[in-house]
Structures are given as C-alpha cells and as structure tokens.
C-alpha atoms as a PDB file:
ATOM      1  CA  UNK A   1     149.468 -25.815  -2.003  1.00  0.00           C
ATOM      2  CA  UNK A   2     153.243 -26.126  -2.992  1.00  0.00           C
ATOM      3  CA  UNK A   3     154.153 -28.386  -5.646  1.00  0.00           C
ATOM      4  CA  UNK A   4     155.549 -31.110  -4.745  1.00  0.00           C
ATOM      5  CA  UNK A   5     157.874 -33.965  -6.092  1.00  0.00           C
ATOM      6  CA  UNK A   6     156.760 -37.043  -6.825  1.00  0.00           C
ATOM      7  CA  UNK A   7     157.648 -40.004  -8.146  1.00  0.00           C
ATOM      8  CA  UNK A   8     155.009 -42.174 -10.373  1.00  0.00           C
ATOM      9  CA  UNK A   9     155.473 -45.835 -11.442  1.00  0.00           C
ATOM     10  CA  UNK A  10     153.031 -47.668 -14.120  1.00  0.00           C
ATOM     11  CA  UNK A  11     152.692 -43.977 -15.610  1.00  0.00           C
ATOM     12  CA  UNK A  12     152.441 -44.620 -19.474  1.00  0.00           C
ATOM     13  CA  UNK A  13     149.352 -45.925 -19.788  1.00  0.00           C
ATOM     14  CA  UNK A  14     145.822 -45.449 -17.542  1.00  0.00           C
ATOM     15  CA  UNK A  15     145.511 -44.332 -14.095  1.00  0.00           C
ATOM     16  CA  UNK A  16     149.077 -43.360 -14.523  1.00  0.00           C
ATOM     17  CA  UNK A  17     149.077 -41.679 -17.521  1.00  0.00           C
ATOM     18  CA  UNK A  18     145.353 -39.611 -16.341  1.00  0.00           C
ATOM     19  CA  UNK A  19     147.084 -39.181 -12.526  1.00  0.00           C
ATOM     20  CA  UNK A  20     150.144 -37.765 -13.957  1.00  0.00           C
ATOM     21  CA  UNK A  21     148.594 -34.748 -16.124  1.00  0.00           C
ATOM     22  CA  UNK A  22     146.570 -33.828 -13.495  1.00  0.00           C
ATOM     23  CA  UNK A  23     149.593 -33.886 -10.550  1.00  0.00           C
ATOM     24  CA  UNK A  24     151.431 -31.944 -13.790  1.00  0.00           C
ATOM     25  CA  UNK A  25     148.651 -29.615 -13.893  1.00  0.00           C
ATOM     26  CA  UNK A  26     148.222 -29.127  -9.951  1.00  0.00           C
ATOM     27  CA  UNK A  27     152.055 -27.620 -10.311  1.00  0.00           C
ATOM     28  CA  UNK A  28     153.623 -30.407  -8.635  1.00  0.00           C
ATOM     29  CA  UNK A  29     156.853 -32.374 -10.683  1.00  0.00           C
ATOM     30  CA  UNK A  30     156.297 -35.672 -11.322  1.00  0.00           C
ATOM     31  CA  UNK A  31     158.934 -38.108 -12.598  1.00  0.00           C
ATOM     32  CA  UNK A  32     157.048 -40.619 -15.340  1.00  0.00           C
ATOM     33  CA  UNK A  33     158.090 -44.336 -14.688  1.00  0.00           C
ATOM     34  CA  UNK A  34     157.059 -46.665 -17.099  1.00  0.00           C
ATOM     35  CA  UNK A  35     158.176 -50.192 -19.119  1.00  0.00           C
ATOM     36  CA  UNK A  36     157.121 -48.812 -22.815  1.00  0.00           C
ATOM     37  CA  UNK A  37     159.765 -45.814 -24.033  1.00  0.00           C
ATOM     38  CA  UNK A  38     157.391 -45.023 -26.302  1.00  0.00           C
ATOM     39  CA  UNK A  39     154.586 -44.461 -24.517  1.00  0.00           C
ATOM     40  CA  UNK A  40     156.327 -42.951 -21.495  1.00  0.00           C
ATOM     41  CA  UNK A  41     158.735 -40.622 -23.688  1.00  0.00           C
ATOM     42  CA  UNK A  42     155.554 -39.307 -25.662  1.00  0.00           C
ATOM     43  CA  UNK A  43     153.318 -38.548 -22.253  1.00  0.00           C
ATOM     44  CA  UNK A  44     156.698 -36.961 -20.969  1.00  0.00           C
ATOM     45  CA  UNK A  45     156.698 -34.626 -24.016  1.00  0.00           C
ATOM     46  CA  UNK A  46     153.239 -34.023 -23.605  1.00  0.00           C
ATOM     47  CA  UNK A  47     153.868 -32.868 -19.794  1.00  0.00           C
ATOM     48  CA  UNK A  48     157.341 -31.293 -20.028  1.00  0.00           C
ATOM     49  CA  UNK A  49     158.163 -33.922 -17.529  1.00  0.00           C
ATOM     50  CA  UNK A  50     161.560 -35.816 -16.614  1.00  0.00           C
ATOM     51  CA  UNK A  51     161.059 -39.657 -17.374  1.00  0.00           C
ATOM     52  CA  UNK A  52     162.719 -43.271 -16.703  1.00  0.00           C
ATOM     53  CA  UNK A  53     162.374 -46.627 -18.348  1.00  0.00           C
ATOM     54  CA  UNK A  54     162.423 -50.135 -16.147  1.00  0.00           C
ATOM     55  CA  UNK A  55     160.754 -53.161 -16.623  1.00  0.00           C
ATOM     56  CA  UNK A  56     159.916 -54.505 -13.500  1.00  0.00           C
ATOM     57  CA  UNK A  57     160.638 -58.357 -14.568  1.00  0.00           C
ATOM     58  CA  UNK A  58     164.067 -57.452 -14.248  1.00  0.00           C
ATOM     59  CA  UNK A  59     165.263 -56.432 -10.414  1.00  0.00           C
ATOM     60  CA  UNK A  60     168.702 -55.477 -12.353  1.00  0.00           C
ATOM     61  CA  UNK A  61     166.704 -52.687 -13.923  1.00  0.00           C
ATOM     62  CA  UNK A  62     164.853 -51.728 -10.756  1.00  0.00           C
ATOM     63  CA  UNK A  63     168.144 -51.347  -8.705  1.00  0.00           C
ATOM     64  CA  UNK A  64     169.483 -49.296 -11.802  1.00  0.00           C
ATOM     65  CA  UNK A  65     166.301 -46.473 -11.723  1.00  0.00           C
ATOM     66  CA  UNK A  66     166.634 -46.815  -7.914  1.00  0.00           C
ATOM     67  CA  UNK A  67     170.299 -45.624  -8.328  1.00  0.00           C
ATOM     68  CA  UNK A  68     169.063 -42.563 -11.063  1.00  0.00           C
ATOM     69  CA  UNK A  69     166.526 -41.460  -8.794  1.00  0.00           C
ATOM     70  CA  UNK A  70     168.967 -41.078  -5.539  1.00  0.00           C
ATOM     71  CA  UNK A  71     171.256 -39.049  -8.016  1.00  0.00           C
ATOM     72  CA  UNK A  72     168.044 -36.849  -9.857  1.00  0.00           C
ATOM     73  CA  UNK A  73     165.968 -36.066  -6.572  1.00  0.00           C
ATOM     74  CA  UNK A  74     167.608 -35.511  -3.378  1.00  0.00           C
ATOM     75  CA  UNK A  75     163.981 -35.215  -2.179  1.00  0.00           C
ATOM     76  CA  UNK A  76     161.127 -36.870  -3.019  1.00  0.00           C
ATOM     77  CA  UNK A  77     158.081 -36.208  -1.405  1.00  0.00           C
ATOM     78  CA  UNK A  78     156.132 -38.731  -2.752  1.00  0.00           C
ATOM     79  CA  UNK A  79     156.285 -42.517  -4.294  1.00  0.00           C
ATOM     80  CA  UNK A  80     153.175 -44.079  -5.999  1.00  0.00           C
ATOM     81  CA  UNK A  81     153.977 -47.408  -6.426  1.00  0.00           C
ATOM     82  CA  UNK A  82     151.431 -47.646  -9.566  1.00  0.00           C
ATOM     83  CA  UNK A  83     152.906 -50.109 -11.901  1.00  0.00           C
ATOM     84  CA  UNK A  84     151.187 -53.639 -11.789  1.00  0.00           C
ATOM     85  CA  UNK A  85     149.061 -55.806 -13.966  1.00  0.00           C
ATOM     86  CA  UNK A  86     147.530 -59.523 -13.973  1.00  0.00           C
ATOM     87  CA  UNK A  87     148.604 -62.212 -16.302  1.00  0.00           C
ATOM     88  CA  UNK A  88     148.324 -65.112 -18.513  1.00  0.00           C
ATOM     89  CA  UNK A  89     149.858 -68.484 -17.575  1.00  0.00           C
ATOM     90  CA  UNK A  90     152.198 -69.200 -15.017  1.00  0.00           C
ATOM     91  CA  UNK A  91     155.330 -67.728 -15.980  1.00  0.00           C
ATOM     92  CA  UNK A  92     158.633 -66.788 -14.097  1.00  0.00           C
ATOM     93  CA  UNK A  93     160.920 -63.535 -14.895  1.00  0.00           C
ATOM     94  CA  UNK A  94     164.617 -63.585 -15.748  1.00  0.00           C
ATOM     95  CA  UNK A  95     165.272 -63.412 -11.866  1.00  0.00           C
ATOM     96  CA  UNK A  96     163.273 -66.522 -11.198  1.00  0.00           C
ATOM     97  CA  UNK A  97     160.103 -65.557  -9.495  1.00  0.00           C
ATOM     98  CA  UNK A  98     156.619 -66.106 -10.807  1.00  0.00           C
ATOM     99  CA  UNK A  99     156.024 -62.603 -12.666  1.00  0.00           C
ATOM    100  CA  UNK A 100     152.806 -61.382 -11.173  1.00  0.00           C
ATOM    101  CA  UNK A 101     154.148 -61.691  -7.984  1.00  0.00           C
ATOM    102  CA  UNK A 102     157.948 -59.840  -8.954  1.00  0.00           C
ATOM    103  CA  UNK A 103     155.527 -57.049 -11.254  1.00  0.00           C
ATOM    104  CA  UNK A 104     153.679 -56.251  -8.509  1.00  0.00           C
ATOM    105  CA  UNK A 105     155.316 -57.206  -5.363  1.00  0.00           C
ATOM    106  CA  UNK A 106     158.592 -57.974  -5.126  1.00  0.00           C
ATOM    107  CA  UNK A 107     159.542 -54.912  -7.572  1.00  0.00           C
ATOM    108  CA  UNK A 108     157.992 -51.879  -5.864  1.00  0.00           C
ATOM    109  CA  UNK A 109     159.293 -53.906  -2.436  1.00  0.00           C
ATOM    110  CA  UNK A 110     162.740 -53.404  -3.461  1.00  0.00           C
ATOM    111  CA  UNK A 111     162.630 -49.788  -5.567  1.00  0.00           C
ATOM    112  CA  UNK A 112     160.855 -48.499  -1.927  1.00  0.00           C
ATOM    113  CA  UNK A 113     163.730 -49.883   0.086  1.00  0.00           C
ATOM    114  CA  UNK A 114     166.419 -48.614  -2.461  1.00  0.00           C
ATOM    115  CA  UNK A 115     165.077 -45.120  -1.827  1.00  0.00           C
ATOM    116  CA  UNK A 116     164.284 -45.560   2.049  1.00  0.00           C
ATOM    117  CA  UNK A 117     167.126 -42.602   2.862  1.00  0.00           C
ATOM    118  CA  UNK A 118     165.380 -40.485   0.808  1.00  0.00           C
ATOM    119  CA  UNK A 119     161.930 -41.161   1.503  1.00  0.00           C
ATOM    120  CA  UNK A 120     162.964 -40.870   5.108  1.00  0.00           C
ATOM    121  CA  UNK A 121     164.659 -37.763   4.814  1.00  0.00           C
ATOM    122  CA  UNK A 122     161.822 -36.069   2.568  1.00  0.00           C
ATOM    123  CA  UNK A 123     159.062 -37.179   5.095  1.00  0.00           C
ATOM    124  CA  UNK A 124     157.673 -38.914   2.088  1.00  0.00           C
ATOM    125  CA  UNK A 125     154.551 -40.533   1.126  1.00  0.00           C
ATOM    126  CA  UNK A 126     154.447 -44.323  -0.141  1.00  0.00           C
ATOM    127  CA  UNK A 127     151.163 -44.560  -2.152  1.00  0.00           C
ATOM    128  CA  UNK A 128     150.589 -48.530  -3.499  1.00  0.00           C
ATOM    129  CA  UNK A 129     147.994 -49.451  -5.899  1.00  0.00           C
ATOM    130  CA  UNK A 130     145.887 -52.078  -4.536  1.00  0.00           C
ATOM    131  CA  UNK A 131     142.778 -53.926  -6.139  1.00  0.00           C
ATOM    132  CA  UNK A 132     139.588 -54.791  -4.357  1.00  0.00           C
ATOM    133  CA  UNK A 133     141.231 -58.583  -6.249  1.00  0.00           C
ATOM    134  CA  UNK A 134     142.772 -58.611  -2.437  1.00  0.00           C
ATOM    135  CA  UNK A 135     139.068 -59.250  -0.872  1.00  0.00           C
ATOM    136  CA  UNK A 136     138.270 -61.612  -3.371  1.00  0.00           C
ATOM    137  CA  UNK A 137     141.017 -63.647  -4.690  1.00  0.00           C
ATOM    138  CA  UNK A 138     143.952 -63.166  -2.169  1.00  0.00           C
ATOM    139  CA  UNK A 139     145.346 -66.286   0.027  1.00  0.00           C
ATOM    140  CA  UNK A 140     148.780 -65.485   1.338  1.00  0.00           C
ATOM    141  CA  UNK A 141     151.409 -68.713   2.160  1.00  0.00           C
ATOM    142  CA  UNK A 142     154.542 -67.524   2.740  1.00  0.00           C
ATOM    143  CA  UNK A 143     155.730 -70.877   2.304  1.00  0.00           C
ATOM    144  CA  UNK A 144     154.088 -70.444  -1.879  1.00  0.00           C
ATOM    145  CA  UNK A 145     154.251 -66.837  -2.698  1.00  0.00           C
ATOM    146  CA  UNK A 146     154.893 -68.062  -6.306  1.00  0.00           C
ATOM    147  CA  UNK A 147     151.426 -69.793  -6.127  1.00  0.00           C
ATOM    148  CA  UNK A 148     153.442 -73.768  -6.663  1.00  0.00           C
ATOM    149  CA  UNK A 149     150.962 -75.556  -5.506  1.00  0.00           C
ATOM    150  CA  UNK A 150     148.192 -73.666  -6.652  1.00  0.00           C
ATOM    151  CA  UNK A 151     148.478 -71.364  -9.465  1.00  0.00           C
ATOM    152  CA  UNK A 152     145.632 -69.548 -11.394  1.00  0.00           C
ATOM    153  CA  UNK A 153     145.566 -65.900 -12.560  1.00  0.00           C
ATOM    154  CA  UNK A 154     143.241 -65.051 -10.746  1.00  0.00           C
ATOM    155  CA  UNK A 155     144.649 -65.784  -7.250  1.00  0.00           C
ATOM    156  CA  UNK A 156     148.294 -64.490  -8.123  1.00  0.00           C
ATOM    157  CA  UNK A 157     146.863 -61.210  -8.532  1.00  0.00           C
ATOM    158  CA  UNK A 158     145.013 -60.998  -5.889  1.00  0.00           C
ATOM    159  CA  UNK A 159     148.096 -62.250  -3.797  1.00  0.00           C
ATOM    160  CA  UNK A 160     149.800 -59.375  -5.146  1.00  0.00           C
ATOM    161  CA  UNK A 161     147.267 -56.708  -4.482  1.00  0.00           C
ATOM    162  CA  UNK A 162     147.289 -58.301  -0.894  1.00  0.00           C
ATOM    163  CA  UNK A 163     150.905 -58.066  -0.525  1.00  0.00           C
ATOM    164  CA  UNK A 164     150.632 -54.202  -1.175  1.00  0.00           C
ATOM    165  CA  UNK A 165     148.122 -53.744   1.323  1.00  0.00           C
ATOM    166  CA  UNK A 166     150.948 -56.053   4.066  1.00  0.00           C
ATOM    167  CA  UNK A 167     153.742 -53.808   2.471  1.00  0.00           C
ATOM    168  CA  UNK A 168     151.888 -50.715   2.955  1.00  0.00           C
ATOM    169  CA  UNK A 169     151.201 -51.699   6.852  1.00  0.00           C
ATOM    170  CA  UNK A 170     154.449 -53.274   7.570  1.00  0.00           C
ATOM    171  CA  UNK A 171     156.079 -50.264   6.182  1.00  0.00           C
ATOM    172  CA  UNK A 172     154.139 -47.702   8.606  1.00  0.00           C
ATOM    173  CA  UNK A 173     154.838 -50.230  11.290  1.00  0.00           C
ATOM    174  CA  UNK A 174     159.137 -50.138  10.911  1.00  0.00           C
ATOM    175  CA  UNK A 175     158.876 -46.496   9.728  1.00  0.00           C
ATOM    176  CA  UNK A 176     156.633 -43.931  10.773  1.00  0.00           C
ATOM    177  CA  UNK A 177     158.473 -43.180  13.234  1.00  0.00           C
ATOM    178  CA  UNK A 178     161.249 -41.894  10.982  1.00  0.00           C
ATOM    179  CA  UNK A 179     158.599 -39.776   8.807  1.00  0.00           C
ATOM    180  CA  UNK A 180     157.117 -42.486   6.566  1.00  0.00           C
ATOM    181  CA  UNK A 181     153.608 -42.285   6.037  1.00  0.00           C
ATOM    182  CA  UNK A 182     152.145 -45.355   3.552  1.00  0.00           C
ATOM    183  CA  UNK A 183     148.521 -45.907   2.424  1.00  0.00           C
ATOM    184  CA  UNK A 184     147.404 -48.192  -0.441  1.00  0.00           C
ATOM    185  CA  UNK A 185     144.208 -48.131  -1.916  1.00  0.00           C
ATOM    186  CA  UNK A 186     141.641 -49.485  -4.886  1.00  0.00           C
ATOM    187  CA  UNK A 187     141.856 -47.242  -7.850  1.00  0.00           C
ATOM    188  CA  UNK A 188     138.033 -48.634  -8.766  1.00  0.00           C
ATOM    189  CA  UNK A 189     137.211 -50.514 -12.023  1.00  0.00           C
ATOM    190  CA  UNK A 190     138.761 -48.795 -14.370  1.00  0.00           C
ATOM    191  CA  UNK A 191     138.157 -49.118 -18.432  1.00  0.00           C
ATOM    192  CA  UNK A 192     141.860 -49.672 -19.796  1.00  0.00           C
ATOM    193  CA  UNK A 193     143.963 -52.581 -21.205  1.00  0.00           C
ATOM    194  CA  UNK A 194     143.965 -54.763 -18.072  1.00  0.00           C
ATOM    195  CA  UNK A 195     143.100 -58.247 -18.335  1.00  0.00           C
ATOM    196  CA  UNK A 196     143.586 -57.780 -21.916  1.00  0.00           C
ATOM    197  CA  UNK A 197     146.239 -60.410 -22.510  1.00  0.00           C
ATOM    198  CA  UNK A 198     144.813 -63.032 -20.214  1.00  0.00           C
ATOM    199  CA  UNK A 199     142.253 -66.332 -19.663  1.00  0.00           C
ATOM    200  CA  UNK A 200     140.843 -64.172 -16.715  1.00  0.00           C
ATOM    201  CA  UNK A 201     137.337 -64.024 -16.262  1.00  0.00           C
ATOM    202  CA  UNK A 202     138.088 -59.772 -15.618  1.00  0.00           C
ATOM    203  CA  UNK A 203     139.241 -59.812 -19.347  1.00  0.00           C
ATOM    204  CA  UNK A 204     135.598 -60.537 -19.961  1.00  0.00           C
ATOM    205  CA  UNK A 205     134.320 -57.756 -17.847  1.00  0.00           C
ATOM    206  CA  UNK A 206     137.241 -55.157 -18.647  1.00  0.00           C
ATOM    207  CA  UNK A 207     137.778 -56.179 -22.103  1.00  0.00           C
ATOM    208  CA  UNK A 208     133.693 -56.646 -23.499  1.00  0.00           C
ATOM    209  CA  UNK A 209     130.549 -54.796 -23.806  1.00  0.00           C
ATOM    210  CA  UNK A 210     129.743 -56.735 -20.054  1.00  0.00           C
ATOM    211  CA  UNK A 211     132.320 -53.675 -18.451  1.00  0.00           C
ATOM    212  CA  UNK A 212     129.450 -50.999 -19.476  1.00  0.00           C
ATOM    213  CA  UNK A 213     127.477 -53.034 -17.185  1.00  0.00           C
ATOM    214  CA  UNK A 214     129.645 -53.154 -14.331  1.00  0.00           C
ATOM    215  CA  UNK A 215     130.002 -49.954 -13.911  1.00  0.00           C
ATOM    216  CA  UNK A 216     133.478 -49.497 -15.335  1.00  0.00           C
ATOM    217  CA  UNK A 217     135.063 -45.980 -14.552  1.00  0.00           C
ATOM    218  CA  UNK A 218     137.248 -43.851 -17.287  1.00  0.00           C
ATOM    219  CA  UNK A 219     140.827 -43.839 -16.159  1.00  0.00           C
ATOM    220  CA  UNK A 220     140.135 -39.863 -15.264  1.00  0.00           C
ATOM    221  CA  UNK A 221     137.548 -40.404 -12.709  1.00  0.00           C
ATOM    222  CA  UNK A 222     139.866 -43.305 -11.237  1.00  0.00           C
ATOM    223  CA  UNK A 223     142.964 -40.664 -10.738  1.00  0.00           C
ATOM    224  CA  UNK A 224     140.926 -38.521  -9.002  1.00  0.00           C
ATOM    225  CA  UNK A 225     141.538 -40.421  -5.575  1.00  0.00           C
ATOM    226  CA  UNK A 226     144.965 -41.344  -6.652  1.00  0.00           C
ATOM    227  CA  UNK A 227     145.847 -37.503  -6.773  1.00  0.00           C
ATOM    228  CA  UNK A 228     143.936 -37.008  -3.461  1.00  0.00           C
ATOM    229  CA  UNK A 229     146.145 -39.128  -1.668  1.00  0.00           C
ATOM    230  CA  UNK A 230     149.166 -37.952  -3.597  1.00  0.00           C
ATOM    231  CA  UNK A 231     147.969 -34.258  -2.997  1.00  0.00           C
ATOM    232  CA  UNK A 232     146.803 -35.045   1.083  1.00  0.00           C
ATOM    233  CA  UNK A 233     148.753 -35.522   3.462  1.00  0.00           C
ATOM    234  CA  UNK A 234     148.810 -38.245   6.357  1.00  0.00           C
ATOM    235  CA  UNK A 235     146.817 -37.446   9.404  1.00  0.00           C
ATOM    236  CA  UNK A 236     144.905 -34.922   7.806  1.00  0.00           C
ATOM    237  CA  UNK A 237     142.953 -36.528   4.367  1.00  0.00           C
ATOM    238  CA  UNK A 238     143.878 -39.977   4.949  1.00  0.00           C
ATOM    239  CA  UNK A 239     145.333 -42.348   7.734  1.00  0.00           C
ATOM    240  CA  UNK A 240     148.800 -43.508   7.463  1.00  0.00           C
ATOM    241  CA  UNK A 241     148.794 -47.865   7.419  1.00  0.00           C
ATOM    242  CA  UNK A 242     145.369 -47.874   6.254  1.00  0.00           C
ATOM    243  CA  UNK A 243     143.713 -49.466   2.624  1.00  0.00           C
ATOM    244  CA  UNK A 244     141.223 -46.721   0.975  1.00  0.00           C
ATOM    245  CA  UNK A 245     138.581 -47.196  -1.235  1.00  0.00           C
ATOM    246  CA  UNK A 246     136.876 -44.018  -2.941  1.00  0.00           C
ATOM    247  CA  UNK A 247     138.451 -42.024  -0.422  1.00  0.00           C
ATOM    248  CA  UNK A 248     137.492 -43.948   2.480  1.00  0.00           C
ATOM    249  CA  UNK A 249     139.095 -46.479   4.448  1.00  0.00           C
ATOM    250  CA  UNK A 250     137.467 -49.924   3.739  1.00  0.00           C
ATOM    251  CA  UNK A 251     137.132 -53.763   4.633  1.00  0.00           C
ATOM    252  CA  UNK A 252     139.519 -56.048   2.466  1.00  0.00           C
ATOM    253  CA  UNK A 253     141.065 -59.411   2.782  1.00  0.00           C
ATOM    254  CA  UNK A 254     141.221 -60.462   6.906  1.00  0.00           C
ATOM    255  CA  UNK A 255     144.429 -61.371   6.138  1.00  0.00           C
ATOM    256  CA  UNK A 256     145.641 -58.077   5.630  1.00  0.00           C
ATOM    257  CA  UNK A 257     144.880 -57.324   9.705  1.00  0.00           C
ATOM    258  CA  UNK A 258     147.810 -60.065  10.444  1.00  0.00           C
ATOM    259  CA  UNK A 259     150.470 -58.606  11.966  1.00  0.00           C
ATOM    260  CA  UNK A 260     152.710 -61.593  11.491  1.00  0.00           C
ATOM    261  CA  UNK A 261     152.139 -62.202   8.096  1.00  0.00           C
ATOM    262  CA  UNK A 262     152.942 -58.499   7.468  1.00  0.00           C
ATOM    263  CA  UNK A 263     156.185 -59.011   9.501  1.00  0.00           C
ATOM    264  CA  UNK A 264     156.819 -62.003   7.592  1.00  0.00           C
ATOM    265  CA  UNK A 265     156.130 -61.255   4.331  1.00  0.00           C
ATOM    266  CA  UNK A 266     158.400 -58.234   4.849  1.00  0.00           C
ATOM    267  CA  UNK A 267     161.503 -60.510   5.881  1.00  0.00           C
ATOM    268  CA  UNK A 268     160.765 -62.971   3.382  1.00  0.00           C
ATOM    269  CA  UNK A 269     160.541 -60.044   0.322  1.00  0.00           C
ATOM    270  CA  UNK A 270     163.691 -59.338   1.664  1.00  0.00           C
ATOM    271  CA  UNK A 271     165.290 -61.803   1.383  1.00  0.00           C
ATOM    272  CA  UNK A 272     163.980 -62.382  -2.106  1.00  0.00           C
ATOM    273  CA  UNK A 273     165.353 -59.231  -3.325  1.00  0.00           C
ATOM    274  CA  UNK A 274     168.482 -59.318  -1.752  1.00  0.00           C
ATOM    275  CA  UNK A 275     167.754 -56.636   0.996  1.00  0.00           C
ATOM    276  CA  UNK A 276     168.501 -57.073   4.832  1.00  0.00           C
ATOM    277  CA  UNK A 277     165.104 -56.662   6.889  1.00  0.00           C
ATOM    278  CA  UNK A 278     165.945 -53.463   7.967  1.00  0.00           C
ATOM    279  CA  UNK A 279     164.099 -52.305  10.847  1.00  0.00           C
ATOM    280  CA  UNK A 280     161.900 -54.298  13.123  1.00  0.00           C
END
C-alpha cells in the first residue's frame, strides 16, 4: 500500500491523536490539525509530523489553514474532517453562529470547499466524523440551524452530527463525478474528554464509572475504523455517500435520506460561510 497524504482535523487529543500514530505508522504523512498548540505540537514531535493550529470558532482562522494547506500539499489524498465536540450552554462564536453548530458544521463545510481544487485534483477522500447523536437527537430546520427556538445540548449536537452525514451525501451528489468520494461514519463510544465540560446527560456516561457499563471503547480500538476508511478506498472497502458504523453501512436519522434537505442545507452553509453553492 503506498503512503498516502492526508490531512487530519481534531488530531490532538482522542480518536485523532490514536488515528494519527497509527496512519504515521502505516507510512502514510499525515498533517496534525488541532485547536491546542500544545497538545498538537507535542503529538507532532512524537510522530515527526508537519502540524497546523485553528480554532474552528473562528472562520478567519479556518480560511487562513485552508490557504497553508493549498500552499504545503499540492495533493492531498485524503481529508478527515475529525474535529468536533458537544457543549455547555447556548453560546455563539466570534462570527455569530451558535458554536456547536460552526465547531462541527459550518467549519469543516467551509475548510472542504476551500480545498475543493485540490481534493478534486487528488481524487481525494472526505472522511466526516459522525455520532450515532444523529439517530437520536438530530431534528434539522433549516429555517433554526442555530437551535432559536429550541436549544438544548443535546439536540445541537446531534444536529451537527446530522449535518455531516447531509454534507457527506450532498458532497458525493455535486462531486463524484469530478473524483470526490465522501463517507462519514460513528467512531463508537469512545472513553475521552467529551461531554466533559457540559450539563449533558453523555457527561454522565462518558465522564463516570456508568461509561464502564456502557461499553465505552479506548480511543485505539475507535481509530481502527477511522484508519480503515482513511486506508480503503471508495468502491472497494466502503461506499462513497454512505454513513458507516463499525465498518458497515448503517440506519441513522430518516432525515439524512432527504435529498432536499441535503441540497438545502448545502446552499444555506454556503451562504453562511460566505461560499457560492458551487455545483448543483
């Protein structure tokens, strides 16, 4: 297998951090993205890899590691759209969007478009972490993305992690056809920080002696099937447009099977962001 290059969001901590030694260990080069210089610079010592800071609650700093990574790697084979996270109170970032939504959404939205000529030209892979949170929590309105009307936690996550599964088919829809291949998937319940700086009831399970009971996973045994679809390849391991869950595709939110609200959500992210639609 040839190494290949690939780009890794949300790679400081976690599934990241566990995905990204073993990628680094397969021979392939993997770029480190992550919000905490710290933590990124030391796991980027630890692999010999090339990392890049950007915090996600600010699109200024998205655009600018868009920008670095057009000028580092005229080819990128693959983009795992890994950072995320669910959070505390309703709060809105400096660019004035509720932040669970920009973290998760709106951000990886925008750094995937930013690199589109690349992607394109590499044949890439777009990999987006998901959550089973789609099934459960998600309710898309496109007229509330920011949850308005109805905000808990809970719900804005699962939103989110229903917006990547729409990105993830919207963008196989407007670009397969120009090499793009996208999957998104649930990484499993994973033992890590999540949760741990919220009211959510999952800070009970991920946070407490209760996550022994449910079956929480280390963040090792949850990378494996992020590096299977990073190491795969579309058509052959896994299906291109589809939502995978321990390497199989798998039944999440009905919502996620509307072809409008895909379409729509992807015009209306644009928008957001400052992006024309791009193809239809």
């Amino acid at each position: 297998m040839l190494g290949k290059t690939i780009i890794l969001t949300g790679a400081s901590d976690g599934i990241g951090a566990a995905a990204a030694r073993q990628l680094v260990a397969d021979g392939h080069k993997v770029a480190l993205v992550g919000r905490s210089k710290q933590k990124t610079e030391a796991l980027a010592h630890e692999l010999n890899a090339d990392f890049l800071i950007a915090d996600f609650t600010r699109f200024s700093e998205v655009r600018a590691l868009g920008a670095r990574l057009k000028d580092s790697y005229p080819r990128i084979d693959v983009l795992i759209n890994n950072a995320g996270g669910i959070f505390g109170d309703q709060t809105r970032t400096v660019d004035g969007f509720e932040k669970t939504l920009q973290v998760n959404h709106l951000a990886p939205f925008l750094l995937t478009n930013l690199l589109m000529d690349t992607l394109t030209a590499s044949n890439a892979s777009v990999i987006n972490t998901s959550s089973v949170a789609a099934r459960i929590f998600g309710k898309i309105n496109l007229d509330d993305l920011s949850n308005e009307q109805r905000y808990s936690a809970n719900k804005a996550y699962g939103d989110a992690k229903l917006a990547n599964i729409l990105f993830t088919k919207e963008l196989d829809r407007r670009f397969s056809d120009q090499g793009i291949s996208a999957v998104a998937f649930h990484p499993g319940n994973v033992q890590t920080s999540f949760a741990s700086d919220t009211t959510s009831v999952m800070r009970f399970i991920y946070q407490t002696p209760l996550g022994r009971l449910a079956g929480l996973i280390s963040p090792e045994q949850s990378a494996v099937h992020l590096v299977w679809l990073a190491e795969g390849e579309s058509g052959w391991e896994w299906v291109s447009g589809e939502y995978y869950e321990k390497q199989k595709t798998a039944k999440t939110n009905p919502q996620a099977a509307d072809v409008k609200l895909a379409a729509g959500l992807w015009d209306k992210s644009a928008e957001l962001v400052g992006l024309s639609t791009a193809a239809r």
